[in-house]
PDB file of N, CA and C in Angstrom:
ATOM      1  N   UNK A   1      79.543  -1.526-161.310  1.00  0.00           N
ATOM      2  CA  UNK A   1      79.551  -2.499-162.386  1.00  0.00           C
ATOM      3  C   UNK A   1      79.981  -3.846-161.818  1.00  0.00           C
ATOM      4  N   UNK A   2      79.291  -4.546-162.343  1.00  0.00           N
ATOM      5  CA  UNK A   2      79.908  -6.105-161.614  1.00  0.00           C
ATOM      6  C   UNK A   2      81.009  -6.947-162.551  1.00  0.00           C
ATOM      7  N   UNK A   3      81.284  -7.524-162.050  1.00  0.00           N
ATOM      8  CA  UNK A   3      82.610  -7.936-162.260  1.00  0.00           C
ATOM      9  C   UNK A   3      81.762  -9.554-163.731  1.00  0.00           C
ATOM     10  N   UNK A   4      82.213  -9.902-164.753  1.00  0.00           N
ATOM     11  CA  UNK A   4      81.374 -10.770-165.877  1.00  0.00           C
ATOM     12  C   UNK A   4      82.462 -11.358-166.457  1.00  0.00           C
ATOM     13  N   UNK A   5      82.108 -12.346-166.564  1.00  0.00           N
ATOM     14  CA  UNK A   5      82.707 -13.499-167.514  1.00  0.00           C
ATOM     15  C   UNK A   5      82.816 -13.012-168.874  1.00  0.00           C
ATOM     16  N   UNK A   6      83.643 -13.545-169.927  1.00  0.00           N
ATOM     17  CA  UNK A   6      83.415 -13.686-170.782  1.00  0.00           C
ATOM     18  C   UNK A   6      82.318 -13.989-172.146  1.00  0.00           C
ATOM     19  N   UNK A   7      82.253 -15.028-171.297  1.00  0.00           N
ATOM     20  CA  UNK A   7      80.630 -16.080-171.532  1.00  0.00           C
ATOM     21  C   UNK A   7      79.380 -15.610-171.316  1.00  0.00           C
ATOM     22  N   UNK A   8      79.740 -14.162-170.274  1.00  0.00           N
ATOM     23  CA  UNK A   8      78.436 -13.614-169.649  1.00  0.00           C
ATOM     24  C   UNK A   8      77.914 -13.513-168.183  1.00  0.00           C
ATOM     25  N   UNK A   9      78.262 -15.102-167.878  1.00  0.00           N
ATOM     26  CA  UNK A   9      78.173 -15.450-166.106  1.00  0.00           C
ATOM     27  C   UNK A   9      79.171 -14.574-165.306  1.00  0.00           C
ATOM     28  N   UNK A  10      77.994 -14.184-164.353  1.00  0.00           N
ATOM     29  CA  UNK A  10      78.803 -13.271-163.461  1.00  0.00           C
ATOM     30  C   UNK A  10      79.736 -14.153-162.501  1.00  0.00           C
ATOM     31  N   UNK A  11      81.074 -13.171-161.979  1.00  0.00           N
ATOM     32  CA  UNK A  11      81.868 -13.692-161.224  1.00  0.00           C
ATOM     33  C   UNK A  11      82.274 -13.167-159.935  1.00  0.00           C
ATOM     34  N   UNK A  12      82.480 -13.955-159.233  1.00  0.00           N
ATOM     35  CA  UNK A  12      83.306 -13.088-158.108  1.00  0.00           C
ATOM     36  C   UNK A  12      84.227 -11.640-158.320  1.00  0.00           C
ATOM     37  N   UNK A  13      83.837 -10.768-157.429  1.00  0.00           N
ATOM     38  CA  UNK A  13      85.354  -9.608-157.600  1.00  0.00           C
ATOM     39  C   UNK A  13      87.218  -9.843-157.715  1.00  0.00           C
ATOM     40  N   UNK A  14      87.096 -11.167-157.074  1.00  0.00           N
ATOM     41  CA  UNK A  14      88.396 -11.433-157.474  1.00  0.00           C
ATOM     42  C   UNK A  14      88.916 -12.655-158.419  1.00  0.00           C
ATOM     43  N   UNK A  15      87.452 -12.643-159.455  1.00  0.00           N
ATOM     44  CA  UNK A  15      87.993 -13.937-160.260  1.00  0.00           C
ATOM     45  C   UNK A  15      87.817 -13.255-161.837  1.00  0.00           C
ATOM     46  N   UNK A  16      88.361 -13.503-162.738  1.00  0.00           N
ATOM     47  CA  UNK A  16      87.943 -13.120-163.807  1.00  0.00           C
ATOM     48  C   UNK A  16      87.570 -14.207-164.964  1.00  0.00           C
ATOM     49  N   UNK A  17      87.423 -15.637-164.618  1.00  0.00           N
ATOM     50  CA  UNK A  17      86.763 -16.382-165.295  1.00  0.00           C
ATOM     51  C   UNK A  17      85.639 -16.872-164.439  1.00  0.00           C
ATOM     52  N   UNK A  18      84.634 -17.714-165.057  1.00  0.00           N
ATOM     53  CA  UNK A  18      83.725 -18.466-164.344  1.00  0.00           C
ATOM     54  C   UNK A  18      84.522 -20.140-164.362  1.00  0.00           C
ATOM     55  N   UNK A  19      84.033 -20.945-163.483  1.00  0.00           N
ATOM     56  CA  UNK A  19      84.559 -22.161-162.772  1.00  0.00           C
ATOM     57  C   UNK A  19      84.989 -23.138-164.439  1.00  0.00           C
ATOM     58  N   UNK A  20      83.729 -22.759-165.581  1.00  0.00           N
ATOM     59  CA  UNK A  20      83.269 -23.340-166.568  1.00  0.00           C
ATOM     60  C   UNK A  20      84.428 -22.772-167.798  1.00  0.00           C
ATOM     61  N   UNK A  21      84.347 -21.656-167.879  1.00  0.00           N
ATOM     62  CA  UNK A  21      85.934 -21.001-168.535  1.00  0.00           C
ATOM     63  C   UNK A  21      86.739 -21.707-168.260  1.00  0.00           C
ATOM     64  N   UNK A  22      87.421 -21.931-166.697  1.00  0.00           N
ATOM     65  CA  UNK A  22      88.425 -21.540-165.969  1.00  0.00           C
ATOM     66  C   UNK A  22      88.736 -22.972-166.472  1.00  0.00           C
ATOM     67  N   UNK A  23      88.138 -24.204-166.787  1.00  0.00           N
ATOM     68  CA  UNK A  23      87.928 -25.269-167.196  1.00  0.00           C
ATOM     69  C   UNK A  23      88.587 -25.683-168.788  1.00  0.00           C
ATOM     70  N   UNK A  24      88.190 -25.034-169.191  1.00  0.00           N
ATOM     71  CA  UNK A  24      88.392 -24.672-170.601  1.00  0.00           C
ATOM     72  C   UNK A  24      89.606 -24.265-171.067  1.00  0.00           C
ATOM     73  N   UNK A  25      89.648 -22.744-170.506  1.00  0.00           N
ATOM     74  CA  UNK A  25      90.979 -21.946-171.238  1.00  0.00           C
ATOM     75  C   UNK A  25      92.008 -22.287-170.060  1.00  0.00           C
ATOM     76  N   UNK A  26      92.215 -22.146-168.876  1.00  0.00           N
ATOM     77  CA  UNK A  26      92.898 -22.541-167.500  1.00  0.00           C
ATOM     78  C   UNK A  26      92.959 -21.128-166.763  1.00  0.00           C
ATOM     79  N   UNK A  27      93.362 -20.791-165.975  1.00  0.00           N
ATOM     80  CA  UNK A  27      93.522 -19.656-165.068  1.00  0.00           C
ATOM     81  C   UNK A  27      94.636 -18.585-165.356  1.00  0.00           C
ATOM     82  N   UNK A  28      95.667 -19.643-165.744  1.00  0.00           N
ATOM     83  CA  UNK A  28      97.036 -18.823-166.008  1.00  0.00           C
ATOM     84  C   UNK A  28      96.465 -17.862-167.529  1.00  0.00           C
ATOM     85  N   UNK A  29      96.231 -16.668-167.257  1.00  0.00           N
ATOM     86  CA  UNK A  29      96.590 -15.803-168.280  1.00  0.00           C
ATOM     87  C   UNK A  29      97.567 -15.754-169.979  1.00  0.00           C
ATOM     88  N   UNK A  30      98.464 -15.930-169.124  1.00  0.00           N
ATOM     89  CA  UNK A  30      99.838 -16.645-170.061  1.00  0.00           C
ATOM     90  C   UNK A  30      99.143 -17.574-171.404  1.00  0.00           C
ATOM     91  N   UNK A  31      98.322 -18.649-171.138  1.00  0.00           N
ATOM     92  CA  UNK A  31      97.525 -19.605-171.817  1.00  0.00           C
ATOM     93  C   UNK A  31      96.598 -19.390-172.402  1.00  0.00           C
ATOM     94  N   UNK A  32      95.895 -18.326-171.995  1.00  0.00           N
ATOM     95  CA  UNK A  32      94.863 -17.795-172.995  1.00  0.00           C
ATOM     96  C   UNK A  32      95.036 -17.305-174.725  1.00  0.00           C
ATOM     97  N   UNK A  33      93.891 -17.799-174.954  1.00  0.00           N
ATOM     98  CA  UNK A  33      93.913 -16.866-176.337  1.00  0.00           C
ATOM     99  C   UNK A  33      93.797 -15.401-176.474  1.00  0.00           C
ATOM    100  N   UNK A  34      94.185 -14.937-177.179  1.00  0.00           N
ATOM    101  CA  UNK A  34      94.256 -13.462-177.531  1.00  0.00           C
ATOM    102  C   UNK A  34      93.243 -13.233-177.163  1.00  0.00           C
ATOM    103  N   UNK A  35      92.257 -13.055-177.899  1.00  0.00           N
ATOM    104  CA  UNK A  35      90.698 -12.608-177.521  1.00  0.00           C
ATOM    105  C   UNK A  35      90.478 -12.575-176.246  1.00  0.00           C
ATOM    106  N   UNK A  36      90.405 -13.916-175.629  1.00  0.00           N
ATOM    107  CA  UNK A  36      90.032 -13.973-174.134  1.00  0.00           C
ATOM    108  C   UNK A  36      91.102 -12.860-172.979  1.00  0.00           C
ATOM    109  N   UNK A  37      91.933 -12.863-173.501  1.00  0.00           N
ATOM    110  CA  UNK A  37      93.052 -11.494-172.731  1.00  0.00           C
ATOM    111  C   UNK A  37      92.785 -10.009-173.021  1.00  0.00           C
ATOM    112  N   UNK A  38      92.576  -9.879-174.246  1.00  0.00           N
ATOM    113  CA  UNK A  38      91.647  -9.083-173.902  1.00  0.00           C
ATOM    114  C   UNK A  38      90.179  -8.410-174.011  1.00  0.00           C
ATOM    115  N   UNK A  39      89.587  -9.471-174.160  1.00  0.00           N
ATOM    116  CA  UNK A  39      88.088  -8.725-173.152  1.00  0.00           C
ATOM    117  C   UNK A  39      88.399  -8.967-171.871  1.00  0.00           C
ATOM    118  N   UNK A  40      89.054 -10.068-171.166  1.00  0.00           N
ATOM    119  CA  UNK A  40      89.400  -9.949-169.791  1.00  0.00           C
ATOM    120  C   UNK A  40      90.092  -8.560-169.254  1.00  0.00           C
ATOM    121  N   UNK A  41      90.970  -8.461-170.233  1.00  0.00           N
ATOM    122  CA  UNK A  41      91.327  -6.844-169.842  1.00  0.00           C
ATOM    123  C   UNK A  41      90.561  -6.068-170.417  1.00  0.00           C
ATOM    124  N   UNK A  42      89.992  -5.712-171.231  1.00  0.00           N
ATOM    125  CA  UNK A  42      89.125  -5.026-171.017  1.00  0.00           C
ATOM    126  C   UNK A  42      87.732  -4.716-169.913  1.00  0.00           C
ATOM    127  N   UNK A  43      87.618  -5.967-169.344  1.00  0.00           N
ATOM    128  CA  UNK A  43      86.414  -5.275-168.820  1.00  0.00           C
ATOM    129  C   UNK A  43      87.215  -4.747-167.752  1.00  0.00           C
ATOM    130  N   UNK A  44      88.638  -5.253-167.172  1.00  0.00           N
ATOM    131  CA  UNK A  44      89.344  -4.538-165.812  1.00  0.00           C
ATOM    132  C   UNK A  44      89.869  -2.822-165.961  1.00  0.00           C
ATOM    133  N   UNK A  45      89.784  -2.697-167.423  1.00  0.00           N
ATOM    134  CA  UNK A  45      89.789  -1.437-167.637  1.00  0.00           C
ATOM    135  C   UNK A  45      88.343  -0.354-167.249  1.00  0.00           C
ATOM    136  N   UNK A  46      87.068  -1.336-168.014  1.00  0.00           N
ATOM    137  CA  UNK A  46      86.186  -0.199-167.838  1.00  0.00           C
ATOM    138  C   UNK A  46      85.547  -0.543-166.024  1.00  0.00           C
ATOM    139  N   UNK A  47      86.209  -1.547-165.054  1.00  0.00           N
ATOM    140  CA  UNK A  47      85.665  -1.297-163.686  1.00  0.00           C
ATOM    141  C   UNK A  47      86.638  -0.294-163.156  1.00  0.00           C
ATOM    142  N   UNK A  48      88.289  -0.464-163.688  1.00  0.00           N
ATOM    143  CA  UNK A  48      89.148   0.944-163.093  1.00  0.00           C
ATOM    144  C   UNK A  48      88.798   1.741-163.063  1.00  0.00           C
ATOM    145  N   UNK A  49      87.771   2.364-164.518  1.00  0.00           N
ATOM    146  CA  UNK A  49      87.412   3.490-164.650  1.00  0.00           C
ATOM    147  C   UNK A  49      86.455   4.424-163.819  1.00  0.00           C
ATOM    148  N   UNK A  50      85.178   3.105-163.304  1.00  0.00           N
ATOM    149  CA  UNK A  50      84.636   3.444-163.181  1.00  0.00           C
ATOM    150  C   UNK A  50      84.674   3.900-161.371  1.00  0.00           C
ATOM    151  N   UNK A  51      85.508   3.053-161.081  1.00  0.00           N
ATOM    152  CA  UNK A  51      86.005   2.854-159.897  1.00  0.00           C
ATOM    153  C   UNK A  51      87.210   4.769-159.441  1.00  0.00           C
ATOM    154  N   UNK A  52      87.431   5.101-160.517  1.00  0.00           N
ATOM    155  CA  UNK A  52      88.076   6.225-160.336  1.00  0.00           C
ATOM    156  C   UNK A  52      87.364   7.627-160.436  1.00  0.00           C
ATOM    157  N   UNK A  53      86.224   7.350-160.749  1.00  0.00           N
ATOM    158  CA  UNK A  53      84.685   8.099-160.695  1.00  0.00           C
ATOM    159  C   UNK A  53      84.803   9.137-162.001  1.00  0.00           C
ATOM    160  N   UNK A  54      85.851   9.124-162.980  1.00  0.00           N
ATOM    161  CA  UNK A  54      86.095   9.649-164.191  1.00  0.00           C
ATOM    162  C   UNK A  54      84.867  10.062-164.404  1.00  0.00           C
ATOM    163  N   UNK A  55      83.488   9.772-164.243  1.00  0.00           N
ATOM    164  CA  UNK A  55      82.118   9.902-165.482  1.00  0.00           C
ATOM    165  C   UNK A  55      81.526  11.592-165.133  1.00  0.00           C
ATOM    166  N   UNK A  56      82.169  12.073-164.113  1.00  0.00           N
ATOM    167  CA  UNK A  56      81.811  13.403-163.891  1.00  0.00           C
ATOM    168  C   UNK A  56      81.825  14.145-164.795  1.00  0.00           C
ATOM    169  N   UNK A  57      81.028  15.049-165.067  1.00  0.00           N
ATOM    170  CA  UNK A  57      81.008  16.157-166.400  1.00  0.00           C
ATOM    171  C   UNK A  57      81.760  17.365-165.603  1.00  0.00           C
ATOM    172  N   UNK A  58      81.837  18.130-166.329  1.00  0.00           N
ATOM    173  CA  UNK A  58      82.598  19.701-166.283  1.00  0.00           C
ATOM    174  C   UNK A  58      81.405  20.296-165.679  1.00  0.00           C
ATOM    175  N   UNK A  59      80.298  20.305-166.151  1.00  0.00           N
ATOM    176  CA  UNK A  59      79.127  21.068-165.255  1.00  0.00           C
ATOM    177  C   UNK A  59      79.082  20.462-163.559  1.00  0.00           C
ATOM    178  N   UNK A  60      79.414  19.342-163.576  1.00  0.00           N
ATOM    179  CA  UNK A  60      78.797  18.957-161.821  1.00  0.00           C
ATOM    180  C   UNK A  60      80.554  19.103-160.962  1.00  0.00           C
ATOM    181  N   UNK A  61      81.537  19.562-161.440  1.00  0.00           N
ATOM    182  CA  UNK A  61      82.443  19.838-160.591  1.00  0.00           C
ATOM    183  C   UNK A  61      82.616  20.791-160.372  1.00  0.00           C
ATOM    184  N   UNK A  62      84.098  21.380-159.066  1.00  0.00           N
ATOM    185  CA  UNK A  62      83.956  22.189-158.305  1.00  0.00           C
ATOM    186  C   UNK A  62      85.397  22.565-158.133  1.00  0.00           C
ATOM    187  N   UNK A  63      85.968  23.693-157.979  1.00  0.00           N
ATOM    188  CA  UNK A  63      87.619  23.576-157.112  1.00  0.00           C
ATOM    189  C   UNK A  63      87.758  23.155-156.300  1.00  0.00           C
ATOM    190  N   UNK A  64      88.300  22.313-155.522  1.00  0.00           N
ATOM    191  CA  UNK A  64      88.281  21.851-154.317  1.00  0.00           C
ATOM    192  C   UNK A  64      89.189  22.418-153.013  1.00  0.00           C
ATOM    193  N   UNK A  65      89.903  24.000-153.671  1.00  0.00           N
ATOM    194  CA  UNK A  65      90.885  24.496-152.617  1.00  0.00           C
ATOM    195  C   UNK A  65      92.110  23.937-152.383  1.00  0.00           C
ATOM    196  N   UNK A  66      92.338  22.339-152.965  1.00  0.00           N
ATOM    197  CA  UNK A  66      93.544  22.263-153.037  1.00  0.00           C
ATOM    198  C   UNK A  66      94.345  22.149-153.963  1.00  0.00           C
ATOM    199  N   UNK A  67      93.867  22.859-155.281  1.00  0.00           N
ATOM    200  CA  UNK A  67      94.367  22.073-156.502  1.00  0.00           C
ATOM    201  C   UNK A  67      93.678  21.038-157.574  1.00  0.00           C
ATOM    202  N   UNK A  68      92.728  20.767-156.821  1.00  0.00           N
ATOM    203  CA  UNK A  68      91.744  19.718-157.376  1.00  0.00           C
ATOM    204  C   UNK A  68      90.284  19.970-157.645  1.00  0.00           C
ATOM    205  N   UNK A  69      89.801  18.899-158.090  1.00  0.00           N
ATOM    206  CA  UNK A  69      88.386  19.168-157.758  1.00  0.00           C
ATOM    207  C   UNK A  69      87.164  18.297-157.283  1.00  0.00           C
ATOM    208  N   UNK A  70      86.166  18.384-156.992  1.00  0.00           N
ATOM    209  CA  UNK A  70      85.183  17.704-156.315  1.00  0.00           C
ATOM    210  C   UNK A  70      84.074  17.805-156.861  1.00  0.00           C
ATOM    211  N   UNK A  71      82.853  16.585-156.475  1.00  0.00           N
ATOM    212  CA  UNK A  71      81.821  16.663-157.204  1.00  0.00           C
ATOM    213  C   UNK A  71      81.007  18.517-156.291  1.00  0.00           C
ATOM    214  N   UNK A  72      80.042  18.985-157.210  1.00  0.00           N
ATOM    215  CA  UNK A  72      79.588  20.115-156.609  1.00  0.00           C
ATOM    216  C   UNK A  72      78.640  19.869-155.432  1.00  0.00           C
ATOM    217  N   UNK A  73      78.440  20.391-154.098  1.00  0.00           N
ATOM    218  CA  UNK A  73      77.606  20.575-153.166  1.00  0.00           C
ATOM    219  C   UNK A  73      76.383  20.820-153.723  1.00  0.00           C
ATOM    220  N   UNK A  74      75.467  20.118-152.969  1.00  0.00           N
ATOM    221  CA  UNK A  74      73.769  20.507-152.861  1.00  0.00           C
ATOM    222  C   UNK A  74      73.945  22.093-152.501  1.00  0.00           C
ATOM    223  N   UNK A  75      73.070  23.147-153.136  1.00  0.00           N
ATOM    224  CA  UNK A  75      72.485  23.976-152.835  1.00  0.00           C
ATOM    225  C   UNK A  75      71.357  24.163-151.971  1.00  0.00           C
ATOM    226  N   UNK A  76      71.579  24.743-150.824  1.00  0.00           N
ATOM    227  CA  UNK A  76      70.647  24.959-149.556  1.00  0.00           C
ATOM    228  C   UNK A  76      69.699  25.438-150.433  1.00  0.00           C
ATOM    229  N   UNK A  77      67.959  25.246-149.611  1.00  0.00           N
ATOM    230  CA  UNK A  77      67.173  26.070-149.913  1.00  0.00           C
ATOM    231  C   UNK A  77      66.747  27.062-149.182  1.00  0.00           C
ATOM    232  N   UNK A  78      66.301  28.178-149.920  1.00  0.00           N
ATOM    233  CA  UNK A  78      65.873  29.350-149.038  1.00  0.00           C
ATOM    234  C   UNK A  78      64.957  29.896-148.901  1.00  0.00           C
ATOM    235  N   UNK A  79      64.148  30.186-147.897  1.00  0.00           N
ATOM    236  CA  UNK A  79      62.666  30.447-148.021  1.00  0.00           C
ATOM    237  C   UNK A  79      61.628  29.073-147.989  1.00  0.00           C
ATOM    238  N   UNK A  80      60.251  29.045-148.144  1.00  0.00           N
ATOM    239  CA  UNK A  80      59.861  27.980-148.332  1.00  0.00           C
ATOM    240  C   UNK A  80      60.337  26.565-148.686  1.00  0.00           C
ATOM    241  N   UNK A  81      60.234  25.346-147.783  1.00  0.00           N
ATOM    242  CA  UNK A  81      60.852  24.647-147.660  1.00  0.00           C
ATOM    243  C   UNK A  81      59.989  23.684-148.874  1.00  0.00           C
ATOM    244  N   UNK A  82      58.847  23.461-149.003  1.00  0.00           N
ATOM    245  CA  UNK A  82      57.999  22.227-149.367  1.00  0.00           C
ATOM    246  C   UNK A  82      57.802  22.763-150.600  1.00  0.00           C
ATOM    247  N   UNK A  83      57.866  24.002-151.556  1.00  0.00           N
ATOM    248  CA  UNK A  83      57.223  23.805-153.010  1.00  0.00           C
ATOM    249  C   UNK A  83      59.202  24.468-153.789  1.00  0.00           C
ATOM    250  N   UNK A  84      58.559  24.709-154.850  1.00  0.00           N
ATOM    251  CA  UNK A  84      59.712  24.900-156.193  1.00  0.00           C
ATOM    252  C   UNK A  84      60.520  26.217-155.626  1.00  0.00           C
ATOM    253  N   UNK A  85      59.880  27.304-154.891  1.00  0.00           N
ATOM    254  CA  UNK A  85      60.502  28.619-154.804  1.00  0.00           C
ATOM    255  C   UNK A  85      60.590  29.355-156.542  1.00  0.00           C
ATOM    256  N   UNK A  86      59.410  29.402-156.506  1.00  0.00           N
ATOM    257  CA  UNK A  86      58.523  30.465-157.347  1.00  0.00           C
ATOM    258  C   UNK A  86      58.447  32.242-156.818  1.00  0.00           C
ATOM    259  N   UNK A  87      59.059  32.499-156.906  1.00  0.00           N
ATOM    260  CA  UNK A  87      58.510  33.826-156.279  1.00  0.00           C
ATOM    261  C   UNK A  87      58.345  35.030-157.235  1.00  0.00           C
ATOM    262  N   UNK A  88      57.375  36.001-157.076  1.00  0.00           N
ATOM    263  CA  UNK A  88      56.952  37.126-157.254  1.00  0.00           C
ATOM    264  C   UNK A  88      56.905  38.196-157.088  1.00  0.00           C
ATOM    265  N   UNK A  89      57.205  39.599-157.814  1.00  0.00           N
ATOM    266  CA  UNK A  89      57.509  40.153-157.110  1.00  0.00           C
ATOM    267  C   UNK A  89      56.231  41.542-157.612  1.00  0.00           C
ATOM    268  N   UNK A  90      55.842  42.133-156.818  1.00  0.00           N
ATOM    269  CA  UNK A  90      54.563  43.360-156.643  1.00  0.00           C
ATOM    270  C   UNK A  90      55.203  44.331-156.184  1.00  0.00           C
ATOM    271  N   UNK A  91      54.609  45.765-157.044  1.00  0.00           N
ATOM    272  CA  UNK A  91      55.005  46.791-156.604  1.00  0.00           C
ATOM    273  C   UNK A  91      54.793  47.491-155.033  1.00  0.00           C
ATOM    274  N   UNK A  92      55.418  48.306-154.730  1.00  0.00           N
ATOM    275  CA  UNK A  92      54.371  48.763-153.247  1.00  0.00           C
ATOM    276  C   UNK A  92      54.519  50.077-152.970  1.00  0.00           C
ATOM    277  N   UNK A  93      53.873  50.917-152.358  1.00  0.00           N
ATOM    278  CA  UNK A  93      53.800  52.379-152.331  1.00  0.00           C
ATOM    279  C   UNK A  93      55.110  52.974-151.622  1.00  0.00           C
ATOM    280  N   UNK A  94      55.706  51.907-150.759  1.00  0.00           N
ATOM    281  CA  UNK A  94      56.926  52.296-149.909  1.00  0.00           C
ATOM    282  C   UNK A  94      58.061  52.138-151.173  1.00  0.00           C
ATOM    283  N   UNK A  95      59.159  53.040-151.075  1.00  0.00           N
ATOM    284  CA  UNK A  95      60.000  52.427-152.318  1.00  0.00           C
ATOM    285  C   UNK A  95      61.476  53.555-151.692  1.00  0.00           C
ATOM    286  N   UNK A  96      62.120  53.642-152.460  1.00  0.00           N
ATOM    287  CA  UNK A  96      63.523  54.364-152.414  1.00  0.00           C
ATOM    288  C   UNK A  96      63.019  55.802-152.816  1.00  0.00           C
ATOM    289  N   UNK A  97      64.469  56.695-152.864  1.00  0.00           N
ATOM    290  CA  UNK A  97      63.845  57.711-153.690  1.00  0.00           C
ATOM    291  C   UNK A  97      63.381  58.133-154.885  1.00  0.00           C
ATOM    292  N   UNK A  98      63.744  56.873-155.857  1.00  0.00           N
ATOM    293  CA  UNK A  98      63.854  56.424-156.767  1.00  0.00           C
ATOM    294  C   UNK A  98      62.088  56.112-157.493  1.00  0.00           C
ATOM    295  N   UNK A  99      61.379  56.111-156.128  1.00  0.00           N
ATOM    296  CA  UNK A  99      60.253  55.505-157.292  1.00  0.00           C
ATOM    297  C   UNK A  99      59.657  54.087-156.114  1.00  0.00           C
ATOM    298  N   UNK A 100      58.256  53.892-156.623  1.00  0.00           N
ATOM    299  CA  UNK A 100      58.156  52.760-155.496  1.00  0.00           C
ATOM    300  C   UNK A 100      58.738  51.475-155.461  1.00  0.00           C
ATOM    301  N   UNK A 101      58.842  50.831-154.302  1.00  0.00           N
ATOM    302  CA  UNK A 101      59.609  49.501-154.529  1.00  0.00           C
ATOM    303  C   UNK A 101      58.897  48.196-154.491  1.00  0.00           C
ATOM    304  N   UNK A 102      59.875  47.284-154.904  1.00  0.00           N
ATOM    305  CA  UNK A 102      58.916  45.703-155.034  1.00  0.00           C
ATOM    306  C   UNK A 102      59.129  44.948-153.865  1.00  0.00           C
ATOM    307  N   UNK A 103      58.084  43.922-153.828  1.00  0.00           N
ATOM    308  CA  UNK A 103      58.043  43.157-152.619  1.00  0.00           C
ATOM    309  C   UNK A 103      57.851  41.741-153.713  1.00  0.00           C
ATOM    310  N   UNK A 104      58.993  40.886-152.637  1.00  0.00           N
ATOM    311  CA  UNK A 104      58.814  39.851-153.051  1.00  0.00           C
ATOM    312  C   UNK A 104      58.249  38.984-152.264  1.00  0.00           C
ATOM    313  N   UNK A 105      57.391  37.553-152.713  1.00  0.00           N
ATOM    314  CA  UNK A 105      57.101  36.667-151.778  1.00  0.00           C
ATOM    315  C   UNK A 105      56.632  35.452-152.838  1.00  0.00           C
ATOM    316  N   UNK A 106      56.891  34.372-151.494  1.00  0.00           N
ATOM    317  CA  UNK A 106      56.543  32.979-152.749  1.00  0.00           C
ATOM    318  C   UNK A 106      55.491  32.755-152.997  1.00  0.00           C
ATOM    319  N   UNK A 107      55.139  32.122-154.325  1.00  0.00           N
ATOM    320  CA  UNK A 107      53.877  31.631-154.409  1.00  0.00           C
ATOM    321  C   UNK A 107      53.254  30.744-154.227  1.00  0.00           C
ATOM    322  N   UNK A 108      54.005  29.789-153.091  1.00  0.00           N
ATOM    323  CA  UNK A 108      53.057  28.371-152.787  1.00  0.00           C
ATOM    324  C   UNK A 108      52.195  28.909-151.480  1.00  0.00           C
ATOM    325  N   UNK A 109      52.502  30.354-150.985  1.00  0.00           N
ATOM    326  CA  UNK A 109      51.922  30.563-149.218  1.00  0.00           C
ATOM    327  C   UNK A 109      51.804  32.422-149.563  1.00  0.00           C
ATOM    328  N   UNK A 110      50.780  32.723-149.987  1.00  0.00           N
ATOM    329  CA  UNK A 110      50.976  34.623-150.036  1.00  0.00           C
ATOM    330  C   UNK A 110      51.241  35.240-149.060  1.00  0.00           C
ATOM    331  N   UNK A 111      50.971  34.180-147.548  1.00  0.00           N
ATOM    332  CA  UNK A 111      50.492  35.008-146.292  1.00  0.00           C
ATOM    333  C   UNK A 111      51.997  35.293-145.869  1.00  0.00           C
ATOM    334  N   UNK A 112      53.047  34.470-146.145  1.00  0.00           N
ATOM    335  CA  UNK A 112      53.981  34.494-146.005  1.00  0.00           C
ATOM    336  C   UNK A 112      55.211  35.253-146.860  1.00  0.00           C
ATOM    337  N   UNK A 113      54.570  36.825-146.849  1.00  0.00           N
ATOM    338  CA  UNK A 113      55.464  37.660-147.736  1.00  0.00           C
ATOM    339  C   UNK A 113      56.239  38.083-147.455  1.00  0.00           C
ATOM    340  N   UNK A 114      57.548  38.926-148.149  1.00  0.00           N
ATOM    341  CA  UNK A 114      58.652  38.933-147.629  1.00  0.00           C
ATOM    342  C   UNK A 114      58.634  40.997-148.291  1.00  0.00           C
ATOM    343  N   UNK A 115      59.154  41.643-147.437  1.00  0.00           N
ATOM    344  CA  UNK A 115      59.006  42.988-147.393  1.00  0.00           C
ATOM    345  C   UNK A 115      60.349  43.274-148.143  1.00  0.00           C
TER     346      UNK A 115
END
C-alpha cells in the first residue's frame, strides 16, 4: 500500500502530508485538526497492518514447529509434470487375493501407466 495524503496526493514513506498540506495545516501534528489526525492515523494503522501480513486466512496457514505459524508450502507435484494430474484408474486381471486389482495412470499420456 502506498503511503497518501489526505488530499489524495501520494507521498513519500516518511512523510505523511504532501508539500501543499504541509503548507496549510503545518507539520507539527500537535496543530492539526482533529480530522486531519486522524485519517493521518488512520491510514498508519491500515499500512501497520498490512505490513504485519495479518490478511492471511485460517485456510492458507500452517504450524510452524515453534509455536507459531506460517503461510502454507507449495505442494510438490507428482507424476506428470505439464497437465492437471487427472488420473484413472482400470481394472486388471493381476489383483490380490481379494479379487482383481486397479491400475492407475494419468490421463494427459496413457503410454505412461503406472502398475
Amino acid at each position: 500500500m502506498e503511503r497518501m495524503c489526505p488530499c489524495g496526493k501520494q507521498v513519500l514513506p516518511n512523510r505523511r502530508l504532501c508539500q501543499e498540506c504541509g503548507d496549510i495545516y503545518g507539520f507539527n501534528s500537535a496543530e492539526w485538526p482533529e480530522w486531519l489526525r486522524f485519517l493521518v492515523s488512520d491510514t498508519q494503522r491500515q499500512l501497520d497492518f498490512d505490513l504485519k501480513h495479518n490478511h492471511l486466512r485460517l485456510d492458507d496457514i500452517e504450524p510452524n514447529g515453534s509455536g507459531g505459524y506460517r503461510p502454507k508450502r507449495e505442494v510438490a507435484l507428482r507424476g506428470c509434470r505439464t497437465e492437471t494430474h487427472l488420473y484413472k484408474t482400470e481394472p486388471t486381471t493381476r489383483g490380490s487375493s481379494s479379487g482383481p486389482g486397479l491400475r492407475e495412470y494419468c490421463t494427459s499420456s496413457p503410454a505412461t501407466a503406472r502398475s
